[in-house]
PDB file of N, CA and C in Angstrom:
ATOM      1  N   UNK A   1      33.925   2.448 -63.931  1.00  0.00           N
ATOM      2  CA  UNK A   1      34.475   2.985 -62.708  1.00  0.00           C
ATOM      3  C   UNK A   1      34.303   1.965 -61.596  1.00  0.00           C
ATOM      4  N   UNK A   2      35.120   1.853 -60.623  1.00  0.00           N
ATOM      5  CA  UNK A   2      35.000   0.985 -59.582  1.00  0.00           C
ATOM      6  C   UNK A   2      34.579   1.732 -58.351  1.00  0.00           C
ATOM      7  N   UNK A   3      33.474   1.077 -58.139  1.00  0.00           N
ATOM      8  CA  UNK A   3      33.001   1.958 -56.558  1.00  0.00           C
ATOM      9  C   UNK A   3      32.193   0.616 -56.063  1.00  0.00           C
ATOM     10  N   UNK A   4      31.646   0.827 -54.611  1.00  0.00           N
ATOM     11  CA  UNK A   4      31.182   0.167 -53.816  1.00  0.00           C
ATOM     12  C   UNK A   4      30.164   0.522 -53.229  1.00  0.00           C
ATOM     13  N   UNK A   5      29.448  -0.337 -52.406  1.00  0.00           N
ATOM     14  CA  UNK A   5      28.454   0.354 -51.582  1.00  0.00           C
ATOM     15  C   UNK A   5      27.618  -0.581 -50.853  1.00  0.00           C
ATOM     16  N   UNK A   6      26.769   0.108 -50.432  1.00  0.00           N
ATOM     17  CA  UNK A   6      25.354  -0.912 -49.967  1.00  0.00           C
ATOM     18  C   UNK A   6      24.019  -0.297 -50.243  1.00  0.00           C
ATOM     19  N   UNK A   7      23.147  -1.143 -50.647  1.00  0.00           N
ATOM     20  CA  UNK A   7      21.421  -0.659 -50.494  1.00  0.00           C
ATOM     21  C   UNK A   7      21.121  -1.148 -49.310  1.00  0.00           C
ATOM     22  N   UNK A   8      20.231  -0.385 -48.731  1.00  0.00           N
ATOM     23  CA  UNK A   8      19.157  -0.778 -47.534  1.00  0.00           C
ATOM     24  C   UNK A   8      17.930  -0.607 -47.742  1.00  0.00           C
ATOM     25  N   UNK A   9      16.955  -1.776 -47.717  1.00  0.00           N
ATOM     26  CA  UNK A   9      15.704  -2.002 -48.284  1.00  0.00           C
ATOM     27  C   UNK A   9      15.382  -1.781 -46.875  1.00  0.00           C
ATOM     28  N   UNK A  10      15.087  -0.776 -46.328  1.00  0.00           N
ATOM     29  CA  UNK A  10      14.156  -0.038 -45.087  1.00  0.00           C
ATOM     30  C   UNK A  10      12.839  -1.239 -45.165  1.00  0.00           C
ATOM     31  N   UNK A  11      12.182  -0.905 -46.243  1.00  0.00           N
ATOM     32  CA  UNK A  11      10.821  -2.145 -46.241  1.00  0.00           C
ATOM     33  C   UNK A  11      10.397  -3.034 -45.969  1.00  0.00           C
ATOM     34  N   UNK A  12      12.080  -4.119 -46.572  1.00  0.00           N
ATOM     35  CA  UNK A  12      12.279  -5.131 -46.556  1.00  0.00           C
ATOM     36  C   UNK A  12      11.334  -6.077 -47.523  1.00  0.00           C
ATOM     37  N   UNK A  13      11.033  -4.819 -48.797  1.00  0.00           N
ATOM     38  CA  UNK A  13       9.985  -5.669 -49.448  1.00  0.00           C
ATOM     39  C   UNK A  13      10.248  -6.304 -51.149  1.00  0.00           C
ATOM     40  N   UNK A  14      12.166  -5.840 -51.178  1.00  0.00           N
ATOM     41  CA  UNK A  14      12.595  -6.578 -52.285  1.00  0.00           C
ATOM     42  C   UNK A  14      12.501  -5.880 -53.412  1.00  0.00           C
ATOM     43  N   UNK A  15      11.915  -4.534 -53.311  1.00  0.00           N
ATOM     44  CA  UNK A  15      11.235  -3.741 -54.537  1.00  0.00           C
ATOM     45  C   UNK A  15      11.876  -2.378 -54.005  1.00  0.00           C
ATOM     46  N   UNK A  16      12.306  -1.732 -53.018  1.00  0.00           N
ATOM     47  CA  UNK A  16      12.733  -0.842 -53.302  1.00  0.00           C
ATOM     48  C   UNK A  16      14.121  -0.497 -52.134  1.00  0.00           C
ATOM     49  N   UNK A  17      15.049   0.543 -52.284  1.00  0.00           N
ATOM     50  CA  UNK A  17      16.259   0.777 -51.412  1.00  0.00           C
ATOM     51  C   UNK A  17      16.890   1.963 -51.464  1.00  0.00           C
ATOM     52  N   UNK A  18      17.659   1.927 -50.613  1.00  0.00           N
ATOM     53  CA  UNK A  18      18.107   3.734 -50.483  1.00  0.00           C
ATOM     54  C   UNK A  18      20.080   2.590 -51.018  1.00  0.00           C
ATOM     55  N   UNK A  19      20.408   3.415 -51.851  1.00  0.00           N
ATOM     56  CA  UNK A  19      22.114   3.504 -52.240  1.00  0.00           C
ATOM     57  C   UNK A  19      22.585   4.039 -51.714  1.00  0.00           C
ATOM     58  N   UNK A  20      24.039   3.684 -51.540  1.00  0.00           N
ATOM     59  CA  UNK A  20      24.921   4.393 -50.892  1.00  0.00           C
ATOM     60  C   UNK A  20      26.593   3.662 -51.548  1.00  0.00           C
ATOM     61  N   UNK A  21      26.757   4.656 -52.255  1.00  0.00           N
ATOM     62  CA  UNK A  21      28.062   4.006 -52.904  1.00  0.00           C
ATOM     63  C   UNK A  21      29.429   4.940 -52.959  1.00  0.00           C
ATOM     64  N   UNK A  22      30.235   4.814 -53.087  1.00  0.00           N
ATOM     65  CA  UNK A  22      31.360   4.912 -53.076  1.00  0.00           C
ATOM     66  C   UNK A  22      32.626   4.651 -53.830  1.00  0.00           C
ATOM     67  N   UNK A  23      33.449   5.758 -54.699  1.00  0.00           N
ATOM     68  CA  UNK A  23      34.191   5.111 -55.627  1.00  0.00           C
ATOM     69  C   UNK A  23      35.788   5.290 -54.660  1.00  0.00           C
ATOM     70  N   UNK A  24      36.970   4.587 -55.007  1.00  0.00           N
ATOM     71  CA  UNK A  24      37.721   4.521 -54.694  1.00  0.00           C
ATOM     72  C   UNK A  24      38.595   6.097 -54.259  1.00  0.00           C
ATOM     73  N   UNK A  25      38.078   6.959 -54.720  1.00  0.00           N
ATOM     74  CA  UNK A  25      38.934   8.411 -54.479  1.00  0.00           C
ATOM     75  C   UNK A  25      37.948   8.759 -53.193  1.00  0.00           C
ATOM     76  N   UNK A  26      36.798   8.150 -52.977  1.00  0.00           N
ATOM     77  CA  UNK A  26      36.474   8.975 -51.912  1.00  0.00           C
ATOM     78  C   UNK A  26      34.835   9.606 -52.217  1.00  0.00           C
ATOM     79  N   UNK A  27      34.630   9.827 -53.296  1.00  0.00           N
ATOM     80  CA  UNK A  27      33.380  10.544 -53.760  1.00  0.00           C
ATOM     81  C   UNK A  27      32.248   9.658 -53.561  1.00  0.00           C
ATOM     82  N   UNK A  28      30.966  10.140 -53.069  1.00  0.00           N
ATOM     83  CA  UNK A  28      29.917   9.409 -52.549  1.00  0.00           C
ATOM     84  C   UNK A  28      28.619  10.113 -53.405  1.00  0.00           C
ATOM     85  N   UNK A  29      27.642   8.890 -53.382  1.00  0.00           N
ATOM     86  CA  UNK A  29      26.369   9.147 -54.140  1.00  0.00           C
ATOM     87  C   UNK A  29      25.379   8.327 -53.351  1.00  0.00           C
ATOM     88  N   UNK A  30      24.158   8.836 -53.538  1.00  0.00           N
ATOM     89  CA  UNK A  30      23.438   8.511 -52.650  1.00  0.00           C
ATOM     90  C   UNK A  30      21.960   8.471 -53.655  1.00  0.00           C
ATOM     91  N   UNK A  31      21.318   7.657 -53.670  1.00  0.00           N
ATOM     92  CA  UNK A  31      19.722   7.322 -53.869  1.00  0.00           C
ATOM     93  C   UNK A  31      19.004   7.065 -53.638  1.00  0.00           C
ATOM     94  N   UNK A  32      17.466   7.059 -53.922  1.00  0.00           N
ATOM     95  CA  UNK A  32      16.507   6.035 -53.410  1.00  0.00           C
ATOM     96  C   UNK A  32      16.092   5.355 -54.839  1.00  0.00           C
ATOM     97  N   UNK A  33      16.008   4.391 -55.081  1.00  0.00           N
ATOM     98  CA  UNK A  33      15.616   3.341 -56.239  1.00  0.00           C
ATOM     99  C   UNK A  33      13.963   2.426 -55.720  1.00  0.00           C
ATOM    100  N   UNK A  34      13.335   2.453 -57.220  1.00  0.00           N
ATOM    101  CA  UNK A  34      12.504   1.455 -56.922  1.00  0.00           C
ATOM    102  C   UNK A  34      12.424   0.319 -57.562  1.00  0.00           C
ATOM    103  N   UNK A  35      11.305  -0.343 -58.050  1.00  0.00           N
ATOM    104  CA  UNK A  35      11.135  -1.275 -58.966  1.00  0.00           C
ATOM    105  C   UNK A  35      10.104  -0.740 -59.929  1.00  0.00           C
ATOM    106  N   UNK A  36       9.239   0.051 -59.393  1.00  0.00           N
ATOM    107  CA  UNK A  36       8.333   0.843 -60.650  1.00  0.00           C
ATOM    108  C   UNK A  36       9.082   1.949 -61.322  1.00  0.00           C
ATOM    109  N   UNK A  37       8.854   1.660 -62.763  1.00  0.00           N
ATOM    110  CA  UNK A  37       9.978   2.639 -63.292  1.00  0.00           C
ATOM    111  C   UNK A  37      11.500   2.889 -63.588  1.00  0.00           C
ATOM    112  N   UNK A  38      11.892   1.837 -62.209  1.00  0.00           N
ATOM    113  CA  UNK A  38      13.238   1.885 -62.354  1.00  0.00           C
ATOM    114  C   UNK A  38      14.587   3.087 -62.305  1.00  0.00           C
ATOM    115  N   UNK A  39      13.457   4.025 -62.217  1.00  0.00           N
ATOM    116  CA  UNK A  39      14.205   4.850 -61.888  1.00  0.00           C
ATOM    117  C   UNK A  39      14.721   5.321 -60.758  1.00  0.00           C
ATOM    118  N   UNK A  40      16.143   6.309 -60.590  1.00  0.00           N
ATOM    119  CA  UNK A  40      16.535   6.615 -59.516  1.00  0.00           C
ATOM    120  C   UNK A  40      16.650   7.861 -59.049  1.00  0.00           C
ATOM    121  N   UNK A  41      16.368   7.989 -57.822  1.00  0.00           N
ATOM    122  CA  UNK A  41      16.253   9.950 -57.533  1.00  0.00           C
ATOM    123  C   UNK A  41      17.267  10.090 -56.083  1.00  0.00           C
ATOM    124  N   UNK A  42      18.380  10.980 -57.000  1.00  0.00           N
ATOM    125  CA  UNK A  42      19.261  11.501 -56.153  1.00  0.00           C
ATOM    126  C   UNK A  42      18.970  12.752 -55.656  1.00  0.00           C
ATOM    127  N   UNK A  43      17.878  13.183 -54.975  1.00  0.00           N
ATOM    128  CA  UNK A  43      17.675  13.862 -54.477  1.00  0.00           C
ATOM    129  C   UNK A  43      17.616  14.350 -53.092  1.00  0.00           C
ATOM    130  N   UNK A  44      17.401  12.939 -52.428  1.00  0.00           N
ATOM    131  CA  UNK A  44      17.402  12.488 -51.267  1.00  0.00           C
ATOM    132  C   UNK A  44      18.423  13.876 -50.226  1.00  0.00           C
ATOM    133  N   UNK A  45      19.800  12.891 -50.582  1.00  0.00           N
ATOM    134  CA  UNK A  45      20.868  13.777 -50.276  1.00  0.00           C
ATOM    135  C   UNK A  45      21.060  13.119 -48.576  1.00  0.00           C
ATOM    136  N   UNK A  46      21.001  12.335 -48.483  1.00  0.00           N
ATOM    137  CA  UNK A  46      21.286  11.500 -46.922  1.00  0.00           C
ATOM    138  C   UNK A  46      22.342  11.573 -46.325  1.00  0.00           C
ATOM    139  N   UNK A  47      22.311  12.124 -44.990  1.00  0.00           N
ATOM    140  CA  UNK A  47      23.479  12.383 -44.080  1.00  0.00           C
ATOM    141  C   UNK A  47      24.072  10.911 -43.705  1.00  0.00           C
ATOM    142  N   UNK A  48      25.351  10.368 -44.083  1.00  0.00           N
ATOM    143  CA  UNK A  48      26.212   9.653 -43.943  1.00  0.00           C
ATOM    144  C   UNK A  48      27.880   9.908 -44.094  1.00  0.00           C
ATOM    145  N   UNK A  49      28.872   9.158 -43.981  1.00  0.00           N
ATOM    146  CA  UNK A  49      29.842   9.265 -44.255  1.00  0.00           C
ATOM    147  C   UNK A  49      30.957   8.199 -44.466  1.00  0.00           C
ATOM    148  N   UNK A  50      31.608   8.715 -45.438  1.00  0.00           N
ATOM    149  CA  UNK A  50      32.392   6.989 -46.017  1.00  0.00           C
ATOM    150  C   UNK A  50      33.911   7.575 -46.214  1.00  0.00           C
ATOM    151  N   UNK A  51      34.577   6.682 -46.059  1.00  0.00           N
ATOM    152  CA  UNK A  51      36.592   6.695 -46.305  1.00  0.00           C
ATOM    153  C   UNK A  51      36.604   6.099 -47.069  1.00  0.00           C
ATOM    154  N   UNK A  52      37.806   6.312 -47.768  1.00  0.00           N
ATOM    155  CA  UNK A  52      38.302   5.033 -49.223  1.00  0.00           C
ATOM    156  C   UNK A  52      39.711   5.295 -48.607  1.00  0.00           C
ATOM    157  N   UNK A  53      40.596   4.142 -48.998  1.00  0.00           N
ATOM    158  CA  UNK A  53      42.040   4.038 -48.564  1.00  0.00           C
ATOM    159  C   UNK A  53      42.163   3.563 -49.553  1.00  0.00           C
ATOM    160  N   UNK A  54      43.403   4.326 -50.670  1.00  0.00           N
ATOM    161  CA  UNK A  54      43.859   3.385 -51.983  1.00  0.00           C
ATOM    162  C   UNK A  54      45.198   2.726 -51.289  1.00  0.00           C
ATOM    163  N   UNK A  55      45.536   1.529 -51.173  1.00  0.00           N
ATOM    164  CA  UNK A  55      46.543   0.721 -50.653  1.00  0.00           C
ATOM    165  C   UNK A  55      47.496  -0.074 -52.279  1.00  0.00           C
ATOM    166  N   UNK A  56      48.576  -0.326 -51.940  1.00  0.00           N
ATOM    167  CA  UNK A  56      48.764  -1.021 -52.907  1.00  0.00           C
ATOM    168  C   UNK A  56      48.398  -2.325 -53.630  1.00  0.00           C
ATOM    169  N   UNK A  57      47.476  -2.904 -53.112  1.00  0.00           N
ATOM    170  CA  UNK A  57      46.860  -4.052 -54.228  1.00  0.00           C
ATOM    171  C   UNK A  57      45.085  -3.786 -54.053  1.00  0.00           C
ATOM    172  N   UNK A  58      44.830  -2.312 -53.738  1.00  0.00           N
ATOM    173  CA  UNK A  58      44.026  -2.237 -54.386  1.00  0.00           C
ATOM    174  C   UNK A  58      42.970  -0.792 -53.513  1.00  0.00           C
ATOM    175  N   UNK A  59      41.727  -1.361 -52.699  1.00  0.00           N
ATOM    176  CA  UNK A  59      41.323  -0.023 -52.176  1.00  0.00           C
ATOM    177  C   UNK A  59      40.201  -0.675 -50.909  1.00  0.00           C
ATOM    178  N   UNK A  60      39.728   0.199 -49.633  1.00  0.00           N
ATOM    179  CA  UNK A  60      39.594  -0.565 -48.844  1.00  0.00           C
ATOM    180  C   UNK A  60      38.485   1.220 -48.643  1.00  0.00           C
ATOM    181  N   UNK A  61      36.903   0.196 -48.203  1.00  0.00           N
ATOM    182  CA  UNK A  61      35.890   1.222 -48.013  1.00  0.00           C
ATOM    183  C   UNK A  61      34.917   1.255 -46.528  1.00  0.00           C
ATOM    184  N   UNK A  62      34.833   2.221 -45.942  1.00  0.00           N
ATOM    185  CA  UNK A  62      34.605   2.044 -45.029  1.00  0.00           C
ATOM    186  C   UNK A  62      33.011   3.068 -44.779  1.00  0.00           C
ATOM    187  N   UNK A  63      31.800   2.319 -44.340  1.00  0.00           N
ATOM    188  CA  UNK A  63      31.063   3.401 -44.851  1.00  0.00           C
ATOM    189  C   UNK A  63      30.095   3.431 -43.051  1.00  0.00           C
ATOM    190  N   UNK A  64      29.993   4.582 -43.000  1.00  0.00           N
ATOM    191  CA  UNK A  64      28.846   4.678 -41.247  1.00  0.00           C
ATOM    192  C   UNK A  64      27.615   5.144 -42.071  1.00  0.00           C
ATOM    193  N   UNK A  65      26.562   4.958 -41.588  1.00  0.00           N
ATOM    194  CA  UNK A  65      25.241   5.078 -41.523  1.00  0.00           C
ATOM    195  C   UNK A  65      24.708   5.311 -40.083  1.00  0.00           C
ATOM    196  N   UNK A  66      23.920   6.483 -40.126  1.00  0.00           N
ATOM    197  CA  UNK A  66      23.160   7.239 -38.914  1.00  0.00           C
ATOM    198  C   UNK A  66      22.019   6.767 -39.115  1.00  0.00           C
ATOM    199  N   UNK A  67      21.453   6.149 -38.811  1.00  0.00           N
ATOM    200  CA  UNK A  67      20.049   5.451 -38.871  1.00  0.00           C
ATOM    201  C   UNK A  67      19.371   6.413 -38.983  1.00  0.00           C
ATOM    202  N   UNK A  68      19.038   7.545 -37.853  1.00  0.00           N
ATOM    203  CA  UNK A  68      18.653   8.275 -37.537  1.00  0.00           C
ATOM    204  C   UNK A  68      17.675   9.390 -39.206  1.00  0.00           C
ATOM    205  N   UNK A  69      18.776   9.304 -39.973  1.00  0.00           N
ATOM    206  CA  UNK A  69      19.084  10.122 -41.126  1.00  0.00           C
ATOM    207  C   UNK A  69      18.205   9.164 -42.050  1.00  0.00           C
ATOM    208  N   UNK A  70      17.630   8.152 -42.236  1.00  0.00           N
ATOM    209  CA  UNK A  70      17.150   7.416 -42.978  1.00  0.00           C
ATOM    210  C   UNK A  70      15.973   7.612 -42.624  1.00  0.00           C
ATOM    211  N   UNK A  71      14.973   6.821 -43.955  1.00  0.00           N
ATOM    212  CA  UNK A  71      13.132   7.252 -43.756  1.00  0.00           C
ATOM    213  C   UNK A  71      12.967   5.543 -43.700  1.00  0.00           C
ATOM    214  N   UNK A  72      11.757   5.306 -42.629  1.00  0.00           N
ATOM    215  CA  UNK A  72      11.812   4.330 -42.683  1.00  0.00           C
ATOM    216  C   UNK A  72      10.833   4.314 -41.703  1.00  0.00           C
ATOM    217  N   UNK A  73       9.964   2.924 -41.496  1.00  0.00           N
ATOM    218  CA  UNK A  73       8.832   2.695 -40.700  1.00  0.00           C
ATOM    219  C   UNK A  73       9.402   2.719 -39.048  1.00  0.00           C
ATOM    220  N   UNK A  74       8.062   3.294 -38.605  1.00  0.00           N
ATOM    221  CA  UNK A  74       8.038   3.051 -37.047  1.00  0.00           C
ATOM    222  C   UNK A  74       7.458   1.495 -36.197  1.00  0.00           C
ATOM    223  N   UNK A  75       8.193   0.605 -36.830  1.00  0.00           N
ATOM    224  CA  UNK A  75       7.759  -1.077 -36.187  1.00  0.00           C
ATOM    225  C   UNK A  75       8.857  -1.140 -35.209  1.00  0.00           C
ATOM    226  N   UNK A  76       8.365  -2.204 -34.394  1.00  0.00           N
ATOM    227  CA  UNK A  76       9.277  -2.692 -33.579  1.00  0.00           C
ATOM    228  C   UNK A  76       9.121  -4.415 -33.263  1.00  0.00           C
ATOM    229  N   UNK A  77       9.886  -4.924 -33.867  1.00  0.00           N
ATOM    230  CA  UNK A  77      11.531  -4.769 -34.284  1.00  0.00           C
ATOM    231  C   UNK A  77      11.558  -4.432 -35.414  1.00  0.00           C
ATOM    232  N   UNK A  78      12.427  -3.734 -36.604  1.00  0.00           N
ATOM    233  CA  UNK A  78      12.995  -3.337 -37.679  1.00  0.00           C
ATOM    234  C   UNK A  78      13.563  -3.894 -38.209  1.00  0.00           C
ATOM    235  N   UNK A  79      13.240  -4.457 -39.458  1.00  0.00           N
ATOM    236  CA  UNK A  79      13.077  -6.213 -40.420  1.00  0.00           C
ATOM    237  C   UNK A  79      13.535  -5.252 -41.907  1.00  0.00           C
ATOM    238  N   UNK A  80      15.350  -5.324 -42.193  1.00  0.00           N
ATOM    239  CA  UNK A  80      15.212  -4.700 -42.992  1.00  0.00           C
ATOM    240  C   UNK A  80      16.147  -5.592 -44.303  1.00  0.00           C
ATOM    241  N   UNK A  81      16.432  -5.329 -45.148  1.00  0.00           N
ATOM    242  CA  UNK A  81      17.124  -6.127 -46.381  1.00  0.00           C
ATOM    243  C   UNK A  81      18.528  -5.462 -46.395  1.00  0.00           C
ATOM    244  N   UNK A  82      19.437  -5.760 -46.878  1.00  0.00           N
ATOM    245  CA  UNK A  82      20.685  -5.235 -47.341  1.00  0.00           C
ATOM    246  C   UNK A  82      21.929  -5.879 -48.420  1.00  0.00           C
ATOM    247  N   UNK A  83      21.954  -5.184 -49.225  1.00  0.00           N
ATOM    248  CA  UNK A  83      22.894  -5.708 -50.232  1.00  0.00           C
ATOM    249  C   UNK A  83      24.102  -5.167 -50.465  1.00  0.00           C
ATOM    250  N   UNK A  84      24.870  -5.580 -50.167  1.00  0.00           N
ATOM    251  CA  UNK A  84      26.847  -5.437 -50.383  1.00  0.00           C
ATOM    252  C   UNK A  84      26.849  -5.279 -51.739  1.00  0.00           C
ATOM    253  N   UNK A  85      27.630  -3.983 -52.318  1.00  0.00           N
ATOM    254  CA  UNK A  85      27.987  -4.267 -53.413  1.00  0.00           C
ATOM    255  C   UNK A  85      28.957  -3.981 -54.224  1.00  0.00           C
ATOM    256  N   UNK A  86      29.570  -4.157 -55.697  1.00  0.00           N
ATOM    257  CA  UNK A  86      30.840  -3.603 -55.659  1.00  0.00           C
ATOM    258  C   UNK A  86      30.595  -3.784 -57.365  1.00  0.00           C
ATOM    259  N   UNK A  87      31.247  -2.528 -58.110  1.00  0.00           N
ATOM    260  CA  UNK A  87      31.003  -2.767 -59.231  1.00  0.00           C
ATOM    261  C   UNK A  87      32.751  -2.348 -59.943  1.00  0.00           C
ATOM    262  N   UNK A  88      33.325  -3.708 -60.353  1.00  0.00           N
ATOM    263  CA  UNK A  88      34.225  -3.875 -60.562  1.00  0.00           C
ATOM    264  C   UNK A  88      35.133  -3.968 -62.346  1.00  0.00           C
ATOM    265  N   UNK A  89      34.694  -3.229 -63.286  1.00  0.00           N
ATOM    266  CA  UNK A  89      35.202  -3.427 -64.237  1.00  0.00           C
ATOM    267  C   UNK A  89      36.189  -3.400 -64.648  1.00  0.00           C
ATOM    268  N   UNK A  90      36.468  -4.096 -65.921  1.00  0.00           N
ATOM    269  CA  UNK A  90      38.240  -4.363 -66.243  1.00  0.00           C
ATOM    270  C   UNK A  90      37.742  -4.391 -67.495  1.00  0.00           C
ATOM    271  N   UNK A  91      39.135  -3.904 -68.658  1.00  0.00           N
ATOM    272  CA  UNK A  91      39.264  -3.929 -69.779  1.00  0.00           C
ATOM    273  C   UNK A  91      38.984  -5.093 -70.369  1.00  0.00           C
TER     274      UNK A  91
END
């Protein structure tokens, strides 16, 4: 399936991130992932919101994040990681 997204490593410590992805119709999923275990828990359930536009050569994603809605330390300034991503398969 082709969807998109971003992690945000709140931590910034390379080991763990909240998902946020997106497949081309529109449908959204959301996680927190670590590095122990590897496992992922969609439980979270994080207030955000994302568009998909299917265009003709292909699909275009647009995603907001409420900071607000995220768990994350009280520092100042806020030193965080982020990864673009897109998972693109073909026959």
């Amino acid at each position: 399936m082709d969807f998109g997204g971003l992690i945000l490593d709140t931590r910034n410590d390379g080991h763990s991130g909240v998902e946020l992805f997106v497949n081309a119709a529109g449908v959204q999923y959301d996680a927190v992932t670590n590095d122990q275990g590897g496992n992922e828990d969609a439980s979270p359930d994080f207030f955000w919101e994302a568009a998909a536009h299917i265009k003709d050569h292909g699909w275009t994603l647009e995603i907001r994040v409420p900071f607000s809605s995220m768990r994350y330390r009280s520092t100042d300034p806020q030193d965080w990681g982020i990864l673009l991503f897109r998972n693109h398969p073909r026959d």
